[in-house]
PDB file of N, CA and C in Angstrom:
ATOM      1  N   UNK A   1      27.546  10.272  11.386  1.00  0.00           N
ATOM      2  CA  UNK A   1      27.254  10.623  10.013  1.00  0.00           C
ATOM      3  C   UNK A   1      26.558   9.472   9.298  1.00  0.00           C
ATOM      4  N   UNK A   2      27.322   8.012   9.180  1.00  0.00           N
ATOM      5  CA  UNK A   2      26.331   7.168   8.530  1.00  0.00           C
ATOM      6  C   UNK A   2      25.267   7.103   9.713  1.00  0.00           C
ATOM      7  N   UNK A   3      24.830   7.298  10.726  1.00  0.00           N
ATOM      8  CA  UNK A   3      23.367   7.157  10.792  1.00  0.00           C
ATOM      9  C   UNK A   3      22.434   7.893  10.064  1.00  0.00           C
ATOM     10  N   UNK A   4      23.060   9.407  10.463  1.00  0.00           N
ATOM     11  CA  UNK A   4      21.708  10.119   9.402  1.00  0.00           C
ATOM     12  C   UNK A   4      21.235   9.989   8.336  1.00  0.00           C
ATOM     13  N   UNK A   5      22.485   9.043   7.732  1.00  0.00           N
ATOM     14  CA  UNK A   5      22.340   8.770   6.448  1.00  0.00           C
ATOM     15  C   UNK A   5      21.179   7.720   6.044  1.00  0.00           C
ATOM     16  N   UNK A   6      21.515   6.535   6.914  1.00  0.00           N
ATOM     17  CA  UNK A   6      20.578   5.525   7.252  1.00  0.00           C
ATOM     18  C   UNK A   6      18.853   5.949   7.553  1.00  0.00           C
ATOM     19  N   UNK A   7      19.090   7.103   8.193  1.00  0.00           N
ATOM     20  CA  UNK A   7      17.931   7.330   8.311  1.00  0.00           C
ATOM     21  C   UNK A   7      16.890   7.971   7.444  1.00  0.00           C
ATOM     22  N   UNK A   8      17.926   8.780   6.301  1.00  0.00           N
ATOM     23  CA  UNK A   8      17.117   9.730   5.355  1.00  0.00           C
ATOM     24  C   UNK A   8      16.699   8.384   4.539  1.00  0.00           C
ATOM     25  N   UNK A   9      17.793   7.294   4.155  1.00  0.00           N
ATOM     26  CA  UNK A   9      17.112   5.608   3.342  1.00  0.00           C
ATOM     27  C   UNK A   9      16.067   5.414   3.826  1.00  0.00           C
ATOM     28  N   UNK A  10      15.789   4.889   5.000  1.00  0.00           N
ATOM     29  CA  UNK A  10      15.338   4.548   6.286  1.00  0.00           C
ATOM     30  C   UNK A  10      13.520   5.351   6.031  1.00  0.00           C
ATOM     31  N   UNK A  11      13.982   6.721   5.817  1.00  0.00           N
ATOM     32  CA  UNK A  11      12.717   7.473   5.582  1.00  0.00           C
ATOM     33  C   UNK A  11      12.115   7.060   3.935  1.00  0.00           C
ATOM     34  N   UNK A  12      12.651   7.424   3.053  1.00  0.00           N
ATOM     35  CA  UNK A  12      12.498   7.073   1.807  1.00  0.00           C
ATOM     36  C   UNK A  12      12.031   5.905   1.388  1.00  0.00           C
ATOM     37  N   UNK A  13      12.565   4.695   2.133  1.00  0.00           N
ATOM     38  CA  UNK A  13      11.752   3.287   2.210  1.00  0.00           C
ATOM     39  C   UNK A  13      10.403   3.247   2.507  1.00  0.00           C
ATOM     40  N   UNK A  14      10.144   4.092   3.729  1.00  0.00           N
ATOM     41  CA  UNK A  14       9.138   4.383   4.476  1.00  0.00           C
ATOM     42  C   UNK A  14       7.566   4.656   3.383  1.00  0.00           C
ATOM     43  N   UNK A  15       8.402   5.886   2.784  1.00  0.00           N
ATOM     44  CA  UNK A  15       7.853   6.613   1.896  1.00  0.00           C
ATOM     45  C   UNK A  15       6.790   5.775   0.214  1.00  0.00           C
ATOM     46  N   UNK A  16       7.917   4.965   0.031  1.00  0.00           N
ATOM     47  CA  UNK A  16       7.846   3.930  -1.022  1.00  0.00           C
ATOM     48  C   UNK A  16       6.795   3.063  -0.418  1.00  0.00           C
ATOM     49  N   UNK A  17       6.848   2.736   0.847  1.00  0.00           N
ATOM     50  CA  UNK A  17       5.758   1.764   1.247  1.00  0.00           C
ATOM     51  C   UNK A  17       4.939   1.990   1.596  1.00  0.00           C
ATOM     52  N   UNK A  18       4.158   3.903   1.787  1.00  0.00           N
ATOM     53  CA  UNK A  18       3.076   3.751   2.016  1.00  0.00           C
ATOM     54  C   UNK A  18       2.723   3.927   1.195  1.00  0.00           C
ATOM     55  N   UNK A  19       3.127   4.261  -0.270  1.00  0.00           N
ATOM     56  CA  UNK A  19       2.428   4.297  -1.674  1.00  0.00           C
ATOM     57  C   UNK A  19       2.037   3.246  -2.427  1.00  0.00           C
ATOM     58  N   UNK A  20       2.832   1.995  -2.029  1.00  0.00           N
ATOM     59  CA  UNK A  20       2.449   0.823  -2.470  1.00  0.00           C
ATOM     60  C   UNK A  20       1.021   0.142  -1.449  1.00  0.00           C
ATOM     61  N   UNK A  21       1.078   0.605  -0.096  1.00  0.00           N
ATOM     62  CA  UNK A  21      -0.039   0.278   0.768  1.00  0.00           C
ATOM     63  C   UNK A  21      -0.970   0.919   0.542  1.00  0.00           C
ATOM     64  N   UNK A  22      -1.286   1.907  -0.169  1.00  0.00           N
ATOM     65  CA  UNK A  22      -2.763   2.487  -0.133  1.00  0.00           C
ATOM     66  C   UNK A  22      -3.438   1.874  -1.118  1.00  0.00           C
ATOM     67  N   UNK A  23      -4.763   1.968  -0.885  1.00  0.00           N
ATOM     68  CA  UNK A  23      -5.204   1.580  -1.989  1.00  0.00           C
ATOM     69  C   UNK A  23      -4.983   1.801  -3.299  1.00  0.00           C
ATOM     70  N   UNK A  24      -4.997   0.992  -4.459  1.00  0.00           N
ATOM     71  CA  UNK A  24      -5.106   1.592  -6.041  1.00  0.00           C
ATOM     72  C   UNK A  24      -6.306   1.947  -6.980  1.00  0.00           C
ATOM     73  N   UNK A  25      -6.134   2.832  -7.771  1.00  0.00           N
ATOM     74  CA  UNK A  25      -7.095   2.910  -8.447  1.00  0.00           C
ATOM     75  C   UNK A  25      -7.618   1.866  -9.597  1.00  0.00           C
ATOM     76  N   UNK A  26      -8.432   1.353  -9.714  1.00  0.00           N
ATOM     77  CA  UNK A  26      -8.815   0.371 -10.738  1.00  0.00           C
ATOM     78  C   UNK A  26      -9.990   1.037 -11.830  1.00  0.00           C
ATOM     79  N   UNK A  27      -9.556   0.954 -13.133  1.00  0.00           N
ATOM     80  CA  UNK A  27     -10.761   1.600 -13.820  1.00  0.00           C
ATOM     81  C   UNK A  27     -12.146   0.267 -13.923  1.00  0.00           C
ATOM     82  N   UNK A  28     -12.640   1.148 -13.594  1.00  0.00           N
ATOM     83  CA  UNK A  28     -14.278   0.374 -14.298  1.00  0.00           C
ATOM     84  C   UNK A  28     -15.245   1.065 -14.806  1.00  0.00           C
ATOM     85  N   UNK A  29     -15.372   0.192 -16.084  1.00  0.00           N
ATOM     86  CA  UNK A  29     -16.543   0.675 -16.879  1.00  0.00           C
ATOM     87  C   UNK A  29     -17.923   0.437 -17.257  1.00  0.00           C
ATOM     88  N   UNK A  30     -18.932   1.466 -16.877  1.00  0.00           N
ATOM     89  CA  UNK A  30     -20.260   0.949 -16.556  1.00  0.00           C
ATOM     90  C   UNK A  30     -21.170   1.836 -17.482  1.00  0.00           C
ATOM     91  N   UNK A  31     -21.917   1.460 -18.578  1.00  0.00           N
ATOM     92  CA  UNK A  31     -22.553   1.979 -19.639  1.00  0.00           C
ATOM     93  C   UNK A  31     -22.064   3.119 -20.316  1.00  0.00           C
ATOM     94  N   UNK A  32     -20.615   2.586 -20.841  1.00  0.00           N
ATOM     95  CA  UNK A  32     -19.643   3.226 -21.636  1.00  0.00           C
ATOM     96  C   UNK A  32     -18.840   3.821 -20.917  1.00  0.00           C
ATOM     97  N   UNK A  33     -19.241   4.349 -19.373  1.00  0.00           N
ATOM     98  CA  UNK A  33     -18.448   5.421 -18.665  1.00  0.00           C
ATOM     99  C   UNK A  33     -17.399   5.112 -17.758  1.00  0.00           C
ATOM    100  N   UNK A  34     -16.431   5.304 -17.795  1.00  0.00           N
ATOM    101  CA  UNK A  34     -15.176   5.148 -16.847  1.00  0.00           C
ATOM    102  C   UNK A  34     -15.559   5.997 -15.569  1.00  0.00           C
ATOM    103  N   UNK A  35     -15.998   4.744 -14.135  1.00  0.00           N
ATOM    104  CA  UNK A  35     -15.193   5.268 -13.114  1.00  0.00           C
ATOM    105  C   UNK A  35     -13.996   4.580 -12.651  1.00  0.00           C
ATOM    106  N   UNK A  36     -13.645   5.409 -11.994  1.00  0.00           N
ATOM    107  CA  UNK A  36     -12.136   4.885 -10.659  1.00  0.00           C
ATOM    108  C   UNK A  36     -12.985   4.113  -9.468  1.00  0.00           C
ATOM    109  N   UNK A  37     -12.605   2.785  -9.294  1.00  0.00           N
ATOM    110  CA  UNK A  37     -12.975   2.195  -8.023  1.00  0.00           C
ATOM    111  C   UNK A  37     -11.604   1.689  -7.071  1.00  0.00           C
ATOM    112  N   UNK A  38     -11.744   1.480  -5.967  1.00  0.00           N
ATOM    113  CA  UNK A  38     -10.907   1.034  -4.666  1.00  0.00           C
ATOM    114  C   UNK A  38     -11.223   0.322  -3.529  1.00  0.00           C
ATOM    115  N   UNK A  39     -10.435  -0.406  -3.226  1.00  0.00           N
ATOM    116  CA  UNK A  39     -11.016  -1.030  -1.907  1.00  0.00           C
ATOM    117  C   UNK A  39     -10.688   0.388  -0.827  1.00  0.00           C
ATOM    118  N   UNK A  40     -11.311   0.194   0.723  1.00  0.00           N
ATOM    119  CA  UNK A  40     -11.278   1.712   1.255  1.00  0.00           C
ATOM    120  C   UNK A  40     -10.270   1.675   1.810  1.00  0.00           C
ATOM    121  N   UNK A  41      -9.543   2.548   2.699  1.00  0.00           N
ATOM    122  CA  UNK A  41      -8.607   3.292   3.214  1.00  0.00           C
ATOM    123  C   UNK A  41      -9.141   2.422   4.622  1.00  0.00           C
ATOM    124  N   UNK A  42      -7.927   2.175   5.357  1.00  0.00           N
ATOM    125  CA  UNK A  42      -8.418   1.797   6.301  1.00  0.00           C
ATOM    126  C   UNK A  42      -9.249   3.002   7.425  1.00  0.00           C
ATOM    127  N   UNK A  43      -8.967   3.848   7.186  1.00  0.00           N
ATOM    128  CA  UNK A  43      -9.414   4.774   8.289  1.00  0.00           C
ATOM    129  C   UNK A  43     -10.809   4.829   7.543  1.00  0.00           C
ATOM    130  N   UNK A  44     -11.415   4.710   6.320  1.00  0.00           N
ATOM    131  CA  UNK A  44     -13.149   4.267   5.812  1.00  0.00           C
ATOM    132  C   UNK A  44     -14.031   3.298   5.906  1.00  0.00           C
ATOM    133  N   UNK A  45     -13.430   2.115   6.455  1.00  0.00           N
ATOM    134  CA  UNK A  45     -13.658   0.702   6.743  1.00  0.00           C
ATOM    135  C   UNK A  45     -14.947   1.217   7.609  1.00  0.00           C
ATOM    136  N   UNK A  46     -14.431   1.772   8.431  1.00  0.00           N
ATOM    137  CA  UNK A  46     -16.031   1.832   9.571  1.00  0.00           C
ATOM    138  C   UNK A  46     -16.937   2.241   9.082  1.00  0.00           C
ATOM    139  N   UNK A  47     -16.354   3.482   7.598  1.00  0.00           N
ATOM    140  CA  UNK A  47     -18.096   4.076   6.869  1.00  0.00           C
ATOM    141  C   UNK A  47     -18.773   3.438   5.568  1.00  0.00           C
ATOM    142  N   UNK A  48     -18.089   1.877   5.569  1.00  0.00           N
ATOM    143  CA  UNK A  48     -18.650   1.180   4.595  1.00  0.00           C
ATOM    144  C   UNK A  48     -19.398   0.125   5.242  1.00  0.00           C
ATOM    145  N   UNK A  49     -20.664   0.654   5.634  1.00  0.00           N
ATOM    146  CA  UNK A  49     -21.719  -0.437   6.196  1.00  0.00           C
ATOM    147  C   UNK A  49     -22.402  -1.070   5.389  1.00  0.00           C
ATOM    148  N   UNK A  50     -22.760  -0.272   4.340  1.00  0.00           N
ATOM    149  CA  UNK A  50     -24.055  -0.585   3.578  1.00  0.00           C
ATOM    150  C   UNK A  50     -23.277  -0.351   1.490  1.00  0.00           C
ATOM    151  N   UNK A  51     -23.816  -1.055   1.085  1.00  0.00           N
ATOM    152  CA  UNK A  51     -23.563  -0.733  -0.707  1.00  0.00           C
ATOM    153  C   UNK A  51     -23.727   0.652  -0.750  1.00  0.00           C
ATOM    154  N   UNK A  52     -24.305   1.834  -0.797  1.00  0.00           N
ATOM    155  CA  UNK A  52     -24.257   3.148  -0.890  1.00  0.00           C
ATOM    156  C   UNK A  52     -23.058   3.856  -0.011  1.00  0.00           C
ATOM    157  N   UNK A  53     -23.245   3.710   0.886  1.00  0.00           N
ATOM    158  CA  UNK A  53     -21.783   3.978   2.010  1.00  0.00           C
ATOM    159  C   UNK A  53     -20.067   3.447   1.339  1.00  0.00           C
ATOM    160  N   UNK A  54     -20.359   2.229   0.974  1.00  0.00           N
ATOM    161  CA  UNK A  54     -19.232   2.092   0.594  1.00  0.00           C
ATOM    162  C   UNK A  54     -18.755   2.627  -0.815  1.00  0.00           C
ATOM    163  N   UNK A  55     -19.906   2.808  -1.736  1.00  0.00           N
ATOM    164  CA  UNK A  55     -20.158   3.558  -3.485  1.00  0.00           C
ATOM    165  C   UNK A  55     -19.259   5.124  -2.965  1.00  0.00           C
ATOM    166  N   UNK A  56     -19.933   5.692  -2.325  1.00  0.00           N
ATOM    167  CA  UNK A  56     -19.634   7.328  -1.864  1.00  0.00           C
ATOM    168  C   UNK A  56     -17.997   6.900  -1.354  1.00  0.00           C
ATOM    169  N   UNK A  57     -17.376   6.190  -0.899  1.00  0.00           N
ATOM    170  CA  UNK A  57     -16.383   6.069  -0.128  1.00  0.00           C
ATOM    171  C   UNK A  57     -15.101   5.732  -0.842  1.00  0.00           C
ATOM    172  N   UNK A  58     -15.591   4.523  -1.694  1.00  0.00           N
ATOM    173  CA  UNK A  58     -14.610   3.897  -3.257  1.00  0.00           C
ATOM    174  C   UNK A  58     -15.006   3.880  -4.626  1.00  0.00           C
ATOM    175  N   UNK A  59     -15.599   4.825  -5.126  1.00  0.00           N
ATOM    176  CA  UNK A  59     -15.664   5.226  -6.425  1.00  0.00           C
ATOM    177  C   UNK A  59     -15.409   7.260  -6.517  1.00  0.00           C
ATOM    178  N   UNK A  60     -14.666   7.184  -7.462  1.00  0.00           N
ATOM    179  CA  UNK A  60     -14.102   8.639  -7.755  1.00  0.00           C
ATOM    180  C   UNK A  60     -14.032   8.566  -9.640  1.00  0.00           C
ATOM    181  N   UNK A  61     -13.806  10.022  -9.395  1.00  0.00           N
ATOM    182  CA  UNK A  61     -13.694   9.886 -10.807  1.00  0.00           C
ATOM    183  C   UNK A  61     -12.117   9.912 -11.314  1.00  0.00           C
ATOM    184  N   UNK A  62     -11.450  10.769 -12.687  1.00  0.00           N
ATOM    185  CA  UNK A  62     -10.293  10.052 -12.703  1.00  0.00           C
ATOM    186  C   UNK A  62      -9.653  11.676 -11.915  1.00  0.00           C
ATOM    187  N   UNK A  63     -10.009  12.413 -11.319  1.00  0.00           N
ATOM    188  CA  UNK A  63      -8.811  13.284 -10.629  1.00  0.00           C
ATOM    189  C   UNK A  63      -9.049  12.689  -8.777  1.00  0.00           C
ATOM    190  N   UNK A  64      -9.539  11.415  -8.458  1.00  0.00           N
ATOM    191  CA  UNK A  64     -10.246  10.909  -7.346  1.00  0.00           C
ATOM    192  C   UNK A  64     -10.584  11.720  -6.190  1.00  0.00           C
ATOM    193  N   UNK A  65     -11.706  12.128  -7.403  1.00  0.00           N
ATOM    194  CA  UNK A  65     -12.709  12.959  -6.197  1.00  0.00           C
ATOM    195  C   UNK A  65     -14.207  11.906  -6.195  1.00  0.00           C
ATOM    196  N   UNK A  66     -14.479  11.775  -5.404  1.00  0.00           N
ATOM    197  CA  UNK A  66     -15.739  11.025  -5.025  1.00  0.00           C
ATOM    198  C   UNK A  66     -16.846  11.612  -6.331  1.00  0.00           C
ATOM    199  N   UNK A  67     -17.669  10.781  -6.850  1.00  0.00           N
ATOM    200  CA  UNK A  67     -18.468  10.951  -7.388  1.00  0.00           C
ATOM    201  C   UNK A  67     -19.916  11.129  -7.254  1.00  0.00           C
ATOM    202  N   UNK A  68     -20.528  10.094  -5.653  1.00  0.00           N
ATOM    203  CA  UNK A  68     -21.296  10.117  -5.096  1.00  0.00           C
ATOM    204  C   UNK A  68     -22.177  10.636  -3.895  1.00  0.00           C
ATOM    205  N   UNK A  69     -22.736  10.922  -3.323  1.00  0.00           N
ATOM    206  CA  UNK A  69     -23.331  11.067  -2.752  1.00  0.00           C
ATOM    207  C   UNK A  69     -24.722  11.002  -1.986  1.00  0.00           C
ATOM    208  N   UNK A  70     -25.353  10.902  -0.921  1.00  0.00           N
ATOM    209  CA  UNK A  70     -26.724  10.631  -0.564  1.00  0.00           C
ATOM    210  C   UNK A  70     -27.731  11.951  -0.618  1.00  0.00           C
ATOM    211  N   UNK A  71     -27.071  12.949  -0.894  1.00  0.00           N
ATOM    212  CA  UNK A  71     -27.961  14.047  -1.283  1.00  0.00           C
ATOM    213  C   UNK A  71     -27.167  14.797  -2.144  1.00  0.00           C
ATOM    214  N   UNK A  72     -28.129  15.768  -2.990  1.00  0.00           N
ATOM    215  CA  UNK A  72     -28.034  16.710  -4.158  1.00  0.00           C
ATOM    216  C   UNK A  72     -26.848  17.535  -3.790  1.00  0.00           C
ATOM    217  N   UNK A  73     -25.481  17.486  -4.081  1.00  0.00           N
ATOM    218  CA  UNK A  73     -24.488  18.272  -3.707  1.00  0.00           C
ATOM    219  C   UNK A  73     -23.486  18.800  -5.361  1.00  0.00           C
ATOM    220  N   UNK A  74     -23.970  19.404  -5.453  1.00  0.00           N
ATOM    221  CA  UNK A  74     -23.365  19.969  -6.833  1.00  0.00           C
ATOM    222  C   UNK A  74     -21.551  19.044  -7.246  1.00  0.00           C
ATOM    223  N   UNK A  75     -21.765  18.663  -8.226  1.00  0.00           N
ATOM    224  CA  UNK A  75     -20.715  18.028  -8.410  1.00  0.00           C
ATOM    225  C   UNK A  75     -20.433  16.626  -8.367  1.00  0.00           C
ATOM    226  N   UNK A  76     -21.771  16.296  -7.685  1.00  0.00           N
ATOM    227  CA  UNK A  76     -22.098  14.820  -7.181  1.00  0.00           C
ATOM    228  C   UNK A  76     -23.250  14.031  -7.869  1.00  0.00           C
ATOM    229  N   UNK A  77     -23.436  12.814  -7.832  1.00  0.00           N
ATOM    230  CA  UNK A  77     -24.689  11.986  -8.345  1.00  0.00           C
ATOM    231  C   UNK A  77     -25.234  11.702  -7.282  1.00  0.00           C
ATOM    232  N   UNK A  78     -26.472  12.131  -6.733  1.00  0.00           N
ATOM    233  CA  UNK A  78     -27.344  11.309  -5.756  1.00  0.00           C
ATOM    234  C   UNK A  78     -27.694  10.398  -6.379  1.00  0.00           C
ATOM    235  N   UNK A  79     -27.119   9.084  -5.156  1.00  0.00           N
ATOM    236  CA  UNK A  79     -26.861   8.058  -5.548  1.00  0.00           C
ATOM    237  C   UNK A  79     -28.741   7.616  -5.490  1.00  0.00           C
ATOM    238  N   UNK A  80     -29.960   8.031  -4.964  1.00  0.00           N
ATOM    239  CA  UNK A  80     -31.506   7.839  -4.840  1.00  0.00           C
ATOM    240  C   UNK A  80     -31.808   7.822  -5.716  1.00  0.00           C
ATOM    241  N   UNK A  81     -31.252   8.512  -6.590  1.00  0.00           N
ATOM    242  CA  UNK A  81     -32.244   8.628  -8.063  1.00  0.00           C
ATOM    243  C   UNK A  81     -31.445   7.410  -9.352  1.00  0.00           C
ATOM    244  N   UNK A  82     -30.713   6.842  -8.838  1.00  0.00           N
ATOM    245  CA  UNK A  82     -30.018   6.278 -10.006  1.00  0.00           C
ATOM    246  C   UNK A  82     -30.907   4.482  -9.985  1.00  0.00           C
ATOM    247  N   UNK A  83     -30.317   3.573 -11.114  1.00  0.00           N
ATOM    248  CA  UNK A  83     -31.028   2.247 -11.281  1.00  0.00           C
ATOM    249  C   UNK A  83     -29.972   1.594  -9.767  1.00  0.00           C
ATOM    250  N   UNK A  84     -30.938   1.003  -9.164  1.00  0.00           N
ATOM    251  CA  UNK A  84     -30.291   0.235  -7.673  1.00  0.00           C
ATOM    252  C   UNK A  84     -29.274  -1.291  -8.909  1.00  0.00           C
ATOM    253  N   UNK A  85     -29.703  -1.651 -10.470  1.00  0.00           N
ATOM    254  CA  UNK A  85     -28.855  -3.048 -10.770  1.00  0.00           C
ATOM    255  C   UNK A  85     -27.879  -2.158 -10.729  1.00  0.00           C
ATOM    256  N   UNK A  86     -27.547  -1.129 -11.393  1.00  0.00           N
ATOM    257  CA  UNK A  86     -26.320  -0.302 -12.022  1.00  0.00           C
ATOM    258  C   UNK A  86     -25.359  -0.385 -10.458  1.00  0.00           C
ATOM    259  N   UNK A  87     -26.130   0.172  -9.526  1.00  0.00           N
ATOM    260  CA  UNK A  87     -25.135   0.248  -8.266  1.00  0.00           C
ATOM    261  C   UNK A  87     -24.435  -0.999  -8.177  1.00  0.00           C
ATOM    262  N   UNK A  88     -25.473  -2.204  -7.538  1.00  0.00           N
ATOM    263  CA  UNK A  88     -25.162  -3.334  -7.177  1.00  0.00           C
ATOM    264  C   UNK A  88     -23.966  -3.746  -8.151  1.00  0.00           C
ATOM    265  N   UNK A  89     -24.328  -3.293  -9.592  1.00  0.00           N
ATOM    266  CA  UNK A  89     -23.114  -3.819 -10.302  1.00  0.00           C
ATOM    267  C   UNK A  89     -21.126  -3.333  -9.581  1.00  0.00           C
ATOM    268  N   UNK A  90     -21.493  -2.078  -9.133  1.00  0.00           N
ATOM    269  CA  UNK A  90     -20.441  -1.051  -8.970  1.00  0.00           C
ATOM    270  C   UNK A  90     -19.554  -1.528  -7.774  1.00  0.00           C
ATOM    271  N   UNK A  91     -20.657  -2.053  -6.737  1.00  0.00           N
ATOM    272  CA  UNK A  91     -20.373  -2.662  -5.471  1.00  0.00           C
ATOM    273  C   UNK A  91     -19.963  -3.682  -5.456  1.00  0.00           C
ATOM    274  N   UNK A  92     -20.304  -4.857  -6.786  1.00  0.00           N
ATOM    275  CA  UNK A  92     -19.889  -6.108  -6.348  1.00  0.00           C
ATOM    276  C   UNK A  92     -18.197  -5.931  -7.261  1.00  0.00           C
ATOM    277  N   UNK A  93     -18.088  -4.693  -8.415  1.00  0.00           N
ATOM    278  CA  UNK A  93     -16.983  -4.236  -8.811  1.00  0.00           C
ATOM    279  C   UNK A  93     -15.961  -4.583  -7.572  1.00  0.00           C
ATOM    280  N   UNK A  94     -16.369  -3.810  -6.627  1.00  0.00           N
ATOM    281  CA  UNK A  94     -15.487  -2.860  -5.411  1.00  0.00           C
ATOM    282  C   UNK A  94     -15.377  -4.421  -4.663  1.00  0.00           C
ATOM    283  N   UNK A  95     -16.401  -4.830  -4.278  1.00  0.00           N
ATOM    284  CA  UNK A  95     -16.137  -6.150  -3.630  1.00  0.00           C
ATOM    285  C   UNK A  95     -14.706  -7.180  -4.218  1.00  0.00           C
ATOM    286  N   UNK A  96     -15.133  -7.605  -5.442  1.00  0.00           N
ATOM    287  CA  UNK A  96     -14.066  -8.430  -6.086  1.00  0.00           C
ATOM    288  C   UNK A  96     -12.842  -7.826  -6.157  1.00  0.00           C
ATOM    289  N   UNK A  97     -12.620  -6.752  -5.777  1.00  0.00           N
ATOM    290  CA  UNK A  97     -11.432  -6.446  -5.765  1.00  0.00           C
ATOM    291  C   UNK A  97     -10.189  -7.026  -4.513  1.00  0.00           C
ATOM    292  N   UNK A  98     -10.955  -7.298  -3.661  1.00  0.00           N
ATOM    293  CA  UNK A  98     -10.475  -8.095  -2.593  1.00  0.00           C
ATOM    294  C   UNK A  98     -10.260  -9.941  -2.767  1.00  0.00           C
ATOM    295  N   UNK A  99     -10.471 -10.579  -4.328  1.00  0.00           N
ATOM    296  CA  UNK A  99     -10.250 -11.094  -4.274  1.00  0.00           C
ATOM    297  C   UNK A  99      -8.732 -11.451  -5.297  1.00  0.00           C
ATOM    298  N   UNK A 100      -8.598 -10.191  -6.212  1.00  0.00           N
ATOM    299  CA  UNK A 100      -8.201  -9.778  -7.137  1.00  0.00           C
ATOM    300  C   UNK A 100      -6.402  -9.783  -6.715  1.00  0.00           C
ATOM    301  N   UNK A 101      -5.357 -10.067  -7.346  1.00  0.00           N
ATOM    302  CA  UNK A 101      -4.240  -9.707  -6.665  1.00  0.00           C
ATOM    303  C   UNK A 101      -3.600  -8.812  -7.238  1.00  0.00           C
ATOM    304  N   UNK A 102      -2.966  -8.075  -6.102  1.00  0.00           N
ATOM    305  CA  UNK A 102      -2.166  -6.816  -7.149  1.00  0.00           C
ATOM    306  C   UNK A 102      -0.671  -7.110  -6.004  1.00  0.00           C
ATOM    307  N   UNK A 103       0.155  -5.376  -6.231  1.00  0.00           N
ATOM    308  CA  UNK A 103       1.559  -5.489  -5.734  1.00  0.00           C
ATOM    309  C   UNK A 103       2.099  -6.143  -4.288  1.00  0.00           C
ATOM    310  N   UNK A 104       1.091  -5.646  -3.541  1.00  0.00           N
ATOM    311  CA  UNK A 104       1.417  -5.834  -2.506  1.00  0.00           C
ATOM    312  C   UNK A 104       0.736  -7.608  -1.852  1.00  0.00           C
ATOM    313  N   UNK A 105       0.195  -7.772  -2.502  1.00  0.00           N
ATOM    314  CA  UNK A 105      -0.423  -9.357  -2.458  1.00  0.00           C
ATOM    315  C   UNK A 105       0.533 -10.295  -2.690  1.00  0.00           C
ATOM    316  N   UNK A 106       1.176 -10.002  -3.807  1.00  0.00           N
ATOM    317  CA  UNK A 106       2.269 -10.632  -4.661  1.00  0.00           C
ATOM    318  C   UNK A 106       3.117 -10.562  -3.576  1.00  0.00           C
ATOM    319  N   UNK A 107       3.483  -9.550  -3.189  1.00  0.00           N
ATOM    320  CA  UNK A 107       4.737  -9.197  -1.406  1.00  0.00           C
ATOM    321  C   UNK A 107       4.450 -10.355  -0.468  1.00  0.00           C
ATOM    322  N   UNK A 108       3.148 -10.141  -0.400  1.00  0.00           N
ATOM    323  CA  UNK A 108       2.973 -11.113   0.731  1.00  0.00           C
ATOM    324  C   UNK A 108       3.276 -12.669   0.593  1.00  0.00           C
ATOM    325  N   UNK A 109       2.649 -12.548  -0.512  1.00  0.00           N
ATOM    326  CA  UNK A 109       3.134 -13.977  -1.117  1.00  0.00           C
ATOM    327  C   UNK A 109       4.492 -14.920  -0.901  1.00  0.00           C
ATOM    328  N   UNK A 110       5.631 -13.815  -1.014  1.00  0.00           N
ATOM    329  CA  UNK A 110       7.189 -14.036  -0.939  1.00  0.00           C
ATOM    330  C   UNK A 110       7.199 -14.412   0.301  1.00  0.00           C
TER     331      UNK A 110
END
């Protein structure tokens, strides 16, 4: 009996820590407008090669749905037609965030 018990904790801990491990949302604001940016998910790491790749991958809006895209997809900004400073700004956003500390940094820290 106390094992199962241990284990439903056991799960629930589990639970708590992959919510603190995923990425967070960070607001940023770029010519008045609020997006959501993130560093990526590890399973996106491989599709952030390039500043556009990684834009489409870690910027959402605030219900985090992706905002971007490389072609005309209803719902989306092709990212071709927009100012390339405005991006670069967005990217080096997303970049500094890795230097930035949040919860789980602080963890590590201990």
């Amino acid at each position: 009996m106390m094992f199962s018990l241990f284990q439903w904790n056991d799960k629930m801990n589990l639970e708590n820590l992959k919510k603190k491990l995923q990425p967070q949302l960070h607001k940023f604001e770029i010519e008045g407008e609020t997006l959501y940016i993130h560093r990526p998910m590890s399973m996106d790491i491989a599709k952030c090669v390039d500043r556009d790749s990684t834009l489409i991958v870690c910027v959402k809006d605030e219900n985090n749905d992706p905002i971007f895209s490389t072609e005309d997809i209803e719902g989306r900004i092709n990212l071709s037609i927009l100012d390339s400073s405005h991006l670069d700004t967005i990217y080096i956003a997303i970049m500094n965030l890795y230097k930035t500390s949040d919860v789980v940094d602080e963890i590590e820290k201990k």
